[in-house]
Protein backbone atom coordinates (compact mmCIF):
# COMPACT_ATOMS: atom_id res chain seq x y z
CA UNK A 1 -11.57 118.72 -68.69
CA UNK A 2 -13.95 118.11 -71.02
CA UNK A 3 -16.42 114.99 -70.37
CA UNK A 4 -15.21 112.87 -73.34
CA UNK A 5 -11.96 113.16 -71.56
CA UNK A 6 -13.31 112.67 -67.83
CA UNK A 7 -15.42 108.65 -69.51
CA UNK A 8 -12.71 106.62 -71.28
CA UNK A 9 -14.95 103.79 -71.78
CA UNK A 10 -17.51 101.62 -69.90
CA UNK A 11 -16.24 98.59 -68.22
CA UNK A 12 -18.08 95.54 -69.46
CA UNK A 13 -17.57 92.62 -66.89
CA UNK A 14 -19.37 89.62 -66.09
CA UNK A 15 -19.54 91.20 -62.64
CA UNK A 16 -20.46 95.03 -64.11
CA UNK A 17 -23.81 93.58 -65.82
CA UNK A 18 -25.00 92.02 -62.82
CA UNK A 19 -25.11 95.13 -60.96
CA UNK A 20 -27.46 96.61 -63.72
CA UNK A 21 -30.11 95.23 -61.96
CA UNK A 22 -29.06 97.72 -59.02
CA UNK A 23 -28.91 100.36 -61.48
CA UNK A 24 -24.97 100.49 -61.21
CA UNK A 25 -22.68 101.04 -63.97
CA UNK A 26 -18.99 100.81 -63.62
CA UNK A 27 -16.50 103.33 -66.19
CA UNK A 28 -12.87 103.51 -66.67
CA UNK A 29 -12.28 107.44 -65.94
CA UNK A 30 -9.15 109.67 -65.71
CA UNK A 31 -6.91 109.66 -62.79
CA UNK A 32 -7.51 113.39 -62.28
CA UNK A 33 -11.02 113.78 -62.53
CA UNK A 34 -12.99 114.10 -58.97
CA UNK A 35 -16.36 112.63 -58.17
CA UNK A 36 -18.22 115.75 -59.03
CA UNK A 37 -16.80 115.65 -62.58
CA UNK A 38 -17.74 112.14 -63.13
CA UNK A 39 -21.01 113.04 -61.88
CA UNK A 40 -21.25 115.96 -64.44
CA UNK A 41 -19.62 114.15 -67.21
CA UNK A 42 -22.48 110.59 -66.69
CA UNK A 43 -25.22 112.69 -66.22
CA UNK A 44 -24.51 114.94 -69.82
CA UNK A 45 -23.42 112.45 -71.83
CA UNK A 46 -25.72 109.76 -70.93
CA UNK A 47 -28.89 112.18 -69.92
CA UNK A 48 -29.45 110.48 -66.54
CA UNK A 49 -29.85 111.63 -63.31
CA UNK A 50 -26.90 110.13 -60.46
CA UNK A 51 -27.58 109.41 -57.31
CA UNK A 52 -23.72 108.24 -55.81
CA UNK A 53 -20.64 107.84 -57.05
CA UNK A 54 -17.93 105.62 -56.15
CA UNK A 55 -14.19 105.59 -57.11
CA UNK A 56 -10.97 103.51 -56.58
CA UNK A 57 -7.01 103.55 -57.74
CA UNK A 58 -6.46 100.39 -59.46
CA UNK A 59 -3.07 99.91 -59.06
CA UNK A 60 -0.53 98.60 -62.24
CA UNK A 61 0.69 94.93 -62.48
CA UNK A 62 4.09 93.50 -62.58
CA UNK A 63 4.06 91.96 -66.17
CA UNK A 64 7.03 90.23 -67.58
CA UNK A 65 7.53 90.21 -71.76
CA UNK A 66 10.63 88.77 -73.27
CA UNK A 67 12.11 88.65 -70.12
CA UNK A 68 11.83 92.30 -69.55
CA UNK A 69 10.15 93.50 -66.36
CA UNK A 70 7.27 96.13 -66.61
CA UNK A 71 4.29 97.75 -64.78
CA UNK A 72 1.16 98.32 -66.61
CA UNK A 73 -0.46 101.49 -66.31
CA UNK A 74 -2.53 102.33 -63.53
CA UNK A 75 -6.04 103.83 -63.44
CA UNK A 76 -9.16 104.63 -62.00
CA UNK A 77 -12.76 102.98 -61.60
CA UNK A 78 -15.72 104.68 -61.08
CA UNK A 79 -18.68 103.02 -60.12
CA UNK A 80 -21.75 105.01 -60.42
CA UNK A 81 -25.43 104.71 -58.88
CA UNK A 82 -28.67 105.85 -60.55
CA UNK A 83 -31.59 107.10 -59.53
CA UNK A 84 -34.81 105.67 -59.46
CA UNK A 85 -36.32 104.69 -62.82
CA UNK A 86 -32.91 105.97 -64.39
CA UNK A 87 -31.08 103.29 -66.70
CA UNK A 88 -28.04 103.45 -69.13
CA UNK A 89 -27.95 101.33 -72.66
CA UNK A 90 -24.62 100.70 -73.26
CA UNK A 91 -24.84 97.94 -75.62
């Protein structure tokens, strides 16, 4: 996979850019792709060294539109620890 594909897009939450201060950084990633790729994929396209990554299935929500039932999708979170002195600009 290539690491475009592996990032689909930093999460920005109210609860994401208080964990800055921890240097961690939270990332909407592809189902498939394993902690080592997300590792791999942060530390080339940001240029930062990772110390620990985290990840967790968020699951898809009942929604209900024009009284038609549905699931939204589901995906995966990644939330990623730097090292020392290491810090991501994402805005």
């Amino acid at each position: 996979m290539n690491v475009y594909e592996v990032i689909r897009e930093p999460l920005i939450t109210e609860k994401g850019t208080k964990q800055e201060k921890v240097r961690k950084y939270f990332f909407r990633v592809d189902r498939r792709a394993g902690k080592r790729e997300i590792r791999d994929a942060v530390e080339r396209v940001f240029n930062v060294r990772v110390k620990k990554v985290n990840t967790m299935l968020i699951g898809g929500k009942w929604k209900r539109v024009r009284f038609q039932p549905g699931k939204t999708a589901e995906w995966k979170k990644a939330i990623v620890t730097l090292k020392e002195g290491q810090k991501i600009e994402l805005t």
